[in-house]
C-alpha atoms as a PDB file:
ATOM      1  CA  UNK A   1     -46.088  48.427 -29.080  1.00  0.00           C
ATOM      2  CA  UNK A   2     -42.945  49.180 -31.199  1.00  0.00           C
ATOM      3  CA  UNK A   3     -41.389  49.237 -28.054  1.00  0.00           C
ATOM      4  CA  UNK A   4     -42.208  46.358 -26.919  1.00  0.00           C
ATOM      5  CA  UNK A   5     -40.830  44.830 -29.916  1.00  0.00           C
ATOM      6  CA  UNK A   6     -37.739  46.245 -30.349  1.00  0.00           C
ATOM      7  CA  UNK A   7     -37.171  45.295 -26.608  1.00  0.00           C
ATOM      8  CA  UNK A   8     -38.359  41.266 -27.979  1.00  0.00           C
ATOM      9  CA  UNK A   9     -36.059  41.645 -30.716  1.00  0.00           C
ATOM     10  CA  UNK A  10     -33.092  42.534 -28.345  1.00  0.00           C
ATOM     11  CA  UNK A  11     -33.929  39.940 -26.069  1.00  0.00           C
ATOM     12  CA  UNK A  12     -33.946  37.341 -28.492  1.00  0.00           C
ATOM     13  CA  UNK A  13     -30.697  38.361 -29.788  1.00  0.00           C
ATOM     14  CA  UNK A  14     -28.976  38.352 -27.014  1.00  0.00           C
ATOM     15  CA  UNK A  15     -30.389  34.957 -26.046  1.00  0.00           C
ATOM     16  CA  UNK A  16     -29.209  33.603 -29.137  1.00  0.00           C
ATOM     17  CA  UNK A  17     -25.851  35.735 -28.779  1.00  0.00           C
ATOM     18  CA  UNK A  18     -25.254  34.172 -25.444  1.00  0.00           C
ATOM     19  CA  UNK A  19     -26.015  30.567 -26.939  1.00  0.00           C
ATOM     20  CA  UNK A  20     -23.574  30.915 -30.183  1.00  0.00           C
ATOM     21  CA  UNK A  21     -20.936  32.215 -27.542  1.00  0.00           C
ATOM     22  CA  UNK A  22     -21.678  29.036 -24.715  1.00  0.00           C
ATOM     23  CA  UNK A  23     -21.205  26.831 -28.060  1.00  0.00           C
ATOM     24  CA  UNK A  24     -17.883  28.959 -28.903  1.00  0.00           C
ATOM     25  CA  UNK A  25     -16.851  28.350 -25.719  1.00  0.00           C
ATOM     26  CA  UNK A  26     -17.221  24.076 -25.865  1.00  0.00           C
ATOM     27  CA  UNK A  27     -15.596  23.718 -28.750  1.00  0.00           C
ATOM     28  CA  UNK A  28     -12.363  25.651 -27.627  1.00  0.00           C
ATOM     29  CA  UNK A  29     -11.382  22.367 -26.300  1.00  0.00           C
ATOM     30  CA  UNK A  30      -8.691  22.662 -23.682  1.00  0.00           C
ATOM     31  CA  UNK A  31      -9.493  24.807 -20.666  1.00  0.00           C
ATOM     32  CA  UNK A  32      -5.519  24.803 -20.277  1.00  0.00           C
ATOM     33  CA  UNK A  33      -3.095  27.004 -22.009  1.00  0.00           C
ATOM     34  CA  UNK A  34      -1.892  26.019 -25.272  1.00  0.00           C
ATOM     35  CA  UNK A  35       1.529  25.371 -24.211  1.00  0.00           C
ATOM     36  CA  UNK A  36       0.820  23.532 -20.596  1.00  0.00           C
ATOM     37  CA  UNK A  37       2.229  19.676 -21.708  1.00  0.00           C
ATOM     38  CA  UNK A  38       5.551  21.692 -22.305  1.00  0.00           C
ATOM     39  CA  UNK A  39       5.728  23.396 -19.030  1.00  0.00           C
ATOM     40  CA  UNK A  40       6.792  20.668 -16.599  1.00  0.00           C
ATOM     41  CA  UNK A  41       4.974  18.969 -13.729  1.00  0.00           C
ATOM     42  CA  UNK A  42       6.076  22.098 -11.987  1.00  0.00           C
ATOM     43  CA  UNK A  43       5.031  24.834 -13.981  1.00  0.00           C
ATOM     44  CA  UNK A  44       1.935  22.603 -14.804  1.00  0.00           C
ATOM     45  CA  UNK A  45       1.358  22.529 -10.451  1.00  0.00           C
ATOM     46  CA  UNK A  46       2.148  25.803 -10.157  1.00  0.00           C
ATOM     47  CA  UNK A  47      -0.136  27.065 -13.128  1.00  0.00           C
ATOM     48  CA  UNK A  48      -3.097  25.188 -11.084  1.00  0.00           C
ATOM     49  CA  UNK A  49      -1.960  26.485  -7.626  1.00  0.00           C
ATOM     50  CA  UNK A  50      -2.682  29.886  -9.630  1.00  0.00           C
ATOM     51  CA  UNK A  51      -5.655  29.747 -11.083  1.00  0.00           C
ATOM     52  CA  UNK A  52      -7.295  27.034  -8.487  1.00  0.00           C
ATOM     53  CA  UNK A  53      -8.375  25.700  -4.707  1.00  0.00           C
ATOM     54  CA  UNK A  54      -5.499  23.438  -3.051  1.00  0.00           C
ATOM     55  CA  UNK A  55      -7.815  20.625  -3.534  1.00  0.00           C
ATOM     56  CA  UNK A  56      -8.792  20.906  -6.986  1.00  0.00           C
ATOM     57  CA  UNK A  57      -4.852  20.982  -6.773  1.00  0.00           C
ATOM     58  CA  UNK A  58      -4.826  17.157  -5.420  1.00  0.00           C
ATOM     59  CA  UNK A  59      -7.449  15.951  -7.620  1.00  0.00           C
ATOM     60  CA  UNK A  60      -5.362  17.630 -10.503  1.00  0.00           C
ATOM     61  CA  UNK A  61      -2.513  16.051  -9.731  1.00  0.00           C
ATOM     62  CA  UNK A  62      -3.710  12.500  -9.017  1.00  0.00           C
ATOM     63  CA  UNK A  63      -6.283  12.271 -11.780  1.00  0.00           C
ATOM     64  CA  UNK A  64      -3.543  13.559 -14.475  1.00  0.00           C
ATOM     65  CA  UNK A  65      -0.436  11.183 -12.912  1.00  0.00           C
ATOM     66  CA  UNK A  66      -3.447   8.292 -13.449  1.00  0.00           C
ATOM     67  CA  UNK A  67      -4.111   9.479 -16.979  1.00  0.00           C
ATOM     68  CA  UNK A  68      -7.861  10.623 -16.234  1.00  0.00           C
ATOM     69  CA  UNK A  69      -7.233  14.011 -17.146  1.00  0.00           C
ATOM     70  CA  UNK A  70      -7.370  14.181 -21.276  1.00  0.00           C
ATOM     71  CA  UNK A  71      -6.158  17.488 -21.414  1.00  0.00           C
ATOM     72  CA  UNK A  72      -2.999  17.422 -19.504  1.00  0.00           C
ATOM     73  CA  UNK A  73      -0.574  15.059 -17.609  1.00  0.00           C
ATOM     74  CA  UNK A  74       1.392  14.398 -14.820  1.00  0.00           C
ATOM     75  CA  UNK A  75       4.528  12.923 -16.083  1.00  0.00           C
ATOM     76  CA  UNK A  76       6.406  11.927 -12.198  1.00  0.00           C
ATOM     77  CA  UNK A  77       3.508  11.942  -9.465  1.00  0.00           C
ATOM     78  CA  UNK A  78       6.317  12.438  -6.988  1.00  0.00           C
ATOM     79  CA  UNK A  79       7.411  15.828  -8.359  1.00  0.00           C
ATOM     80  CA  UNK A  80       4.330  17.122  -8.740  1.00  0.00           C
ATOM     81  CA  UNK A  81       2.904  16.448  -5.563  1.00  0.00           C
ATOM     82  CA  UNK A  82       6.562  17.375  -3.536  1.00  0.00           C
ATOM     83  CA  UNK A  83       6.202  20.676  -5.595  1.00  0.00           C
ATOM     84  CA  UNK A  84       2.927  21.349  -4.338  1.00  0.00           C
ATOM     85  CA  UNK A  85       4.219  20.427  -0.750  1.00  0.00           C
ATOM     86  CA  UNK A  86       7.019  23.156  -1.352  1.00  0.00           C
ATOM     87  CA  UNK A  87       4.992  25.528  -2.878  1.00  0.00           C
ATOM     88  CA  UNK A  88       1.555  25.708  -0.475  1.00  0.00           C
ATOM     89  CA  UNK A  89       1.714  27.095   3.025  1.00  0.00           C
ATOM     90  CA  UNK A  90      -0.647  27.636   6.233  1.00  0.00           C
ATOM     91  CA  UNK A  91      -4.365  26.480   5.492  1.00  0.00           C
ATOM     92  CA  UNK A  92      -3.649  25.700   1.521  1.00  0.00           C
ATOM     93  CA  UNK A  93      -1.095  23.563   2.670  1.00  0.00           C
ATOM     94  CA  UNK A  94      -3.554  21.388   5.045  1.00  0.00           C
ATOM     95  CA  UNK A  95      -6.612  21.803   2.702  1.00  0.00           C
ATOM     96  CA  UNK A  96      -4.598  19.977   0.125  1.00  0.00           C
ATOM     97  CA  UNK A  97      -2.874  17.335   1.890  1.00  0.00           C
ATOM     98  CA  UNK A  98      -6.213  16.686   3.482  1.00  0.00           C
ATOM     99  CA  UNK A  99      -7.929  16.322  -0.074  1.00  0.00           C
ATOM    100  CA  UNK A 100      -5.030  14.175  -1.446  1.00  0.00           C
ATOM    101  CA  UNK A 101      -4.719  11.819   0.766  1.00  0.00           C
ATOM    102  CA  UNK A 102      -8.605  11.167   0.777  1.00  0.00           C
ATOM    103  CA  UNK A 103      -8.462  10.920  -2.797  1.00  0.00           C
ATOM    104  CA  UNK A 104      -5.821   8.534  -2.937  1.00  0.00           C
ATOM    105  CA  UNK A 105      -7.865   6.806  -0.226  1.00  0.00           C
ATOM    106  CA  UNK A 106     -10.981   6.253  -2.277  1.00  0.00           C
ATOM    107  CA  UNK A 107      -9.717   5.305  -5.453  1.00  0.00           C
ATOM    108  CA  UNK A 108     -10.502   2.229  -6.709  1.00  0.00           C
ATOM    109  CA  UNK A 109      -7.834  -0.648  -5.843  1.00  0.00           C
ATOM    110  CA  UNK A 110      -6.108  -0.793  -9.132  1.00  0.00           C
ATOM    111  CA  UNK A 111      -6.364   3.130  -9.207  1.00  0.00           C
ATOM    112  CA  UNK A 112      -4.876   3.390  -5.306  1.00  0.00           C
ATOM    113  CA  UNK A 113      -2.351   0.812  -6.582  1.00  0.00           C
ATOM    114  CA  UNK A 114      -1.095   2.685  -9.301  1.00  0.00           C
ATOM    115  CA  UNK A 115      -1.123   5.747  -6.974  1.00  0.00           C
ATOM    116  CA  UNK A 116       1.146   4.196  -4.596  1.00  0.00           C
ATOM    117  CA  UNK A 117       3.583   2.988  -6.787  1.00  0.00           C
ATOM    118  CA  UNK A 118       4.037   6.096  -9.195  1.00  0.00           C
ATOM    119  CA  UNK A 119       4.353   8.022  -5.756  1.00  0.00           C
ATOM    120  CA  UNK A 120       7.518   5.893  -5.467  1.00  0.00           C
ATOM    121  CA  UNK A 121       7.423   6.426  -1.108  1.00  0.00           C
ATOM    122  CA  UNK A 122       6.059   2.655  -0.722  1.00  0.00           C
ATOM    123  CA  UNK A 123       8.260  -0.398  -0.125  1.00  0.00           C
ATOM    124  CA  UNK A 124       6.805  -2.926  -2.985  1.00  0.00           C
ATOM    125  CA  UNK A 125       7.084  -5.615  -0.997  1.00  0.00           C
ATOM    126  CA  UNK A 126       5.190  -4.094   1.386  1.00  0.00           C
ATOM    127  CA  UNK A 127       2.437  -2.208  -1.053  1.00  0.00           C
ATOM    128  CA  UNK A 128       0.041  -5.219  -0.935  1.00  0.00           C
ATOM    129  CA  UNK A 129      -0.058  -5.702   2.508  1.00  0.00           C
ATOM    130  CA  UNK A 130      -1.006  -2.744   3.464  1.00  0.00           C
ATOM    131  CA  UNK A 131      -3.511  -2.332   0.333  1.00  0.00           C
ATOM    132  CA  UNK A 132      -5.192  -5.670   1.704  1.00  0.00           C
ATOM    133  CA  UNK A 133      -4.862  -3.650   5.550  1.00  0.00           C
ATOM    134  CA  UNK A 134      -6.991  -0.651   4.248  1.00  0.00           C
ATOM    135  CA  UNK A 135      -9.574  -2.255   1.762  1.00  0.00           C
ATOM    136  CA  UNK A 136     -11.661  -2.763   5.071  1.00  0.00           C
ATOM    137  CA  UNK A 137     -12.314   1.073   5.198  1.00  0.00           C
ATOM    138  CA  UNK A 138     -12.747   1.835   1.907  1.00  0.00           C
ATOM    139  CA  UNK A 139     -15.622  -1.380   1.853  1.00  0.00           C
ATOM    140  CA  UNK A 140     -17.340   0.502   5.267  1.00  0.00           C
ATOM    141  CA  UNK A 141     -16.817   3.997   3.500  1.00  0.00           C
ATOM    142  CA  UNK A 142     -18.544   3.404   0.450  1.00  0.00           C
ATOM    143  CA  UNK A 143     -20.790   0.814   1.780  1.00  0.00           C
ATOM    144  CA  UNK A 144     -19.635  -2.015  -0.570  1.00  0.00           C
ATOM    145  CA  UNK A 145     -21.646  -5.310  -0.750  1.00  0.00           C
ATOM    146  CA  UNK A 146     -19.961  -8.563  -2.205  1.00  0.00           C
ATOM    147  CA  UNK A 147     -20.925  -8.455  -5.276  1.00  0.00           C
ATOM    148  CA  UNK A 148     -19.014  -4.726  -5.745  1.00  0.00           C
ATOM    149  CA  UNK A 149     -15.777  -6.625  -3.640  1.00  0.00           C
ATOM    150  CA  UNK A 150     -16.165  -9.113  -5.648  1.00  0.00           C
ATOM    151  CA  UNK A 151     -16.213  -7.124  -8.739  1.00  0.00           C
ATOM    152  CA  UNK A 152     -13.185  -4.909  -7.594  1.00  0.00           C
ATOM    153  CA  UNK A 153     -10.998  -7.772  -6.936  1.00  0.00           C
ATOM    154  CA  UNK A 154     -11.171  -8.937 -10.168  1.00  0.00           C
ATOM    155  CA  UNK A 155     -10.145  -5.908 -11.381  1.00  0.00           C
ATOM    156  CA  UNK A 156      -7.156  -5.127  -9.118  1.00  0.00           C
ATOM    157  CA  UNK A 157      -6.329  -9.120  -9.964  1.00  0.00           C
ATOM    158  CA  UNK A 158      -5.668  -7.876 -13.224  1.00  0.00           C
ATOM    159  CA  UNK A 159      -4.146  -4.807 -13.240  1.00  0.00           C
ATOM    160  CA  UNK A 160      -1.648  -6.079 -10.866  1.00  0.00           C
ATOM    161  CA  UNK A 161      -0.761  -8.358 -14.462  1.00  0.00           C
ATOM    162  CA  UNK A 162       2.016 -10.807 -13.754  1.00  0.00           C
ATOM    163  CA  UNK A 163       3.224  -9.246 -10.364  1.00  0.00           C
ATOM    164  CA  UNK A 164       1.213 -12.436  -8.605  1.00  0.00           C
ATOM    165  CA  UNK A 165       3.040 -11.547  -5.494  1.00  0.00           C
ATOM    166  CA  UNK A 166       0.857  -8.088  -5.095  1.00  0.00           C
ATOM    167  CA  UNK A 167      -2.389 -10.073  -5.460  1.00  0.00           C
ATOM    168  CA  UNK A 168      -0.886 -12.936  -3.010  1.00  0.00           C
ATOM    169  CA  UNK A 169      -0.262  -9.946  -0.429  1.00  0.00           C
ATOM    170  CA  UNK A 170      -2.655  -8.125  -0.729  1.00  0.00           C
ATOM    171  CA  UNK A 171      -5.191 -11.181  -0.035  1.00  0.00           C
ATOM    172  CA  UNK A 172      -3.237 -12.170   2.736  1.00  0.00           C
ATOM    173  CA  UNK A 173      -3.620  -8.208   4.119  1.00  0.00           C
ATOM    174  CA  UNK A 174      -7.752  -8.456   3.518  1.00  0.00           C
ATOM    175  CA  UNK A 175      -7.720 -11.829   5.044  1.00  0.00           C
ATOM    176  CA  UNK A 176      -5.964 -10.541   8.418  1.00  0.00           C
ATOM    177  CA  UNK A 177      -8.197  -7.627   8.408  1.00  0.00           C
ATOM    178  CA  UNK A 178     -11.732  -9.763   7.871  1.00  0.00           C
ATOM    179  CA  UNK A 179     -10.380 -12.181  11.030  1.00  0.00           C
ATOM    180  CA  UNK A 180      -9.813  -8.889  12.973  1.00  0.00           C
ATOM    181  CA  UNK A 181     -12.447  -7.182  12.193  1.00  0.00           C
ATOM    182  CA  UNK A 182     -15.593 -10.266  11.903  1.00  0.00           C
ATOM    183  CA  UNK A 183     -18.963  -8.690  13.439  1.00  0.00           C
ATOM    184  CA  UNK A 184     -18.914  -5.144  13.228  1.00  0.00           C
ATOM    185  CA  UNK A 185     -20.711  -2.960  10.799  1.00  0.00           C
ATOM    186  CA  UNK A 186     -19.760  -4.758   7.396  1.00  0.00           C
ATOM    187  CA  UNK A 187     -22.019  -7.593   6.010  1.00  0.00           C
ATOM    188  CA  UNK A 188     -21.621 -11.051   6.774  1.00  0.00           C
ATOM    189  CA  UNK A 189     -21.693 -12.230   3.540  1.00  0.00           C
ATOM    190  CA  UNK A 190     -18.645 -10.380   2.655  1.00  0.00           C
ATOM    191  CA  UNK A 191     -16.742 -12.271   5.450  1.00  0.00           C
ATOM    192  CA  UNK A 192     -17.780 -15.515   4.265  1.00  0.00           C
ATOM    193  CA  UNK A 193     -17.000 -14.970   1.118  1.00  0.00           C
ATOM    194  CA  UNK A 194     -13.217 -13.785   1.617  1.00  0.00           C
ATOM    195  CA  UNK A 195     -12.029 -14.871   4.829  1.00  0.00           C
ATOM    196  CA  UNK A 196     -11.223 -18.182   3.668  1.00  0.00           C
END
C-alpha cells in the first residue's frame, strides 16, 4: 500500500511537473532566437532552411514578407525567396518551389496582390490582368459561391486603395475569363453576377 502511494505521489508530480514546464514553455514567447530581426532576410532564410522542411520554408517566407508572422519579418520578399532559390538543391529545391507557388496561389486576392508586387518580377501594368486571368481557379479550387466572390472583391477593391487602374484590370481579366470559361463546373450565379 505504501507503495502504491509513493508511486501516486510520483505520478502526480510529475504530471504537475510536466504541466508547470508546458506553461514555461508558452510564455517564452518567441520560438525564434532572440536576435533573428537583426540577422537579415538571409540569415533569417537560412536559420529556417536549418531548423525546418523547404515548405515550412515558403510559408515562412510569404506569411512574414505579408506581415502574418508576429514574431519575425521578411523585410524584401525578393531576397528572401532568391536566397532560398540559391541556397536549396535536388528535392528541397522542388518541394519548396512547389509549396510557394501554391501558397502564393491560394492567398486571398489582396494577399496574392501584395505577394506579387513585393516579389517585384511582375510588370504592374500587367499585375491585374493576369490576377483577373487566375481568380477563375482559385473560385473552382476552393469552391467559392457568390456571395464569398462577392465578398473578396470588395476586399481586393480596397486594398488596391487609389491604384483604380488594378481594380479596372483586374475586372476586365475576370470578365475575359467568365466569357471563356461560361458552363463548366463553376455556378451560374457567379457568371451572372460578374460577367457583365
Amino acid at each position: 500500500m505504501k507503495s502504491l502511494l509513493n508511486v501516486g505521489t510520483l505520478l502526480s508530480l510529475t504530471f504537475a511537473l510536466g504541466i508547470t514546464a508546458c506553461g514555461h514553455k508558452e510564455k517564452s514567447g518567441s520560438k525564434y532566437p532572440a536576435n533573428f530581426n537583426s540577422i537579415g532576410d538571409a540569415g533569417r532564410v537560412d536559420y529556417m532552411i536549418a531548423h525546418t522542411s523547404p515548405d515550412s520554408v515558403a510559408r515562412f517566407i510569404i506569411q512574414s514578407a505579408l506581415g502574418k508572422n508576429p514574431d519575425a519579418r521578411i523585410d524584401t520578399l525578393a531576397i528572401a525567396t532568391n536566397h532560398a532559390y540559391e541556397k536549396l538543391s535536388g528535392n528541397d529545391l522542388d518541394s519548396f518551389s512547389i509549396a510557394y507557388d501554391g501558397l502564393v496561389e491560394s492567398l486571398p486576392l489582396a494577399d496574392k496582390m501584395k505577394a506579387y508586387m513585393l516579389g517585384g518580377s511582375e510588370d504592374p501594368q500587367g499585375l491585374g490582368y493576369k490576377l483577373g486571368l487566375e481568380y477563375m481557379a482559385n473560385i473552382r479550387n476552393e469552391n467559392k459561391t457568390a456571395d464569398d466572390v462577392e465578398k473578396e472583391l470588395k476586399a481586393f477593391e480596397k486594398a488596391c486603395g487609389n491604384d483604380t487602374a488594378m481594380y479596372r484590370r483586374f475586372m476586365i481579366g475576370f470578365r475575359t475569363v467568365l466569357e471563356v470559361d461560361h458552363g463548366k463546373d463553376v455556378p451560374e450565379e457567379i457568371y451572372s453576377r460578374f460577367a457583365k
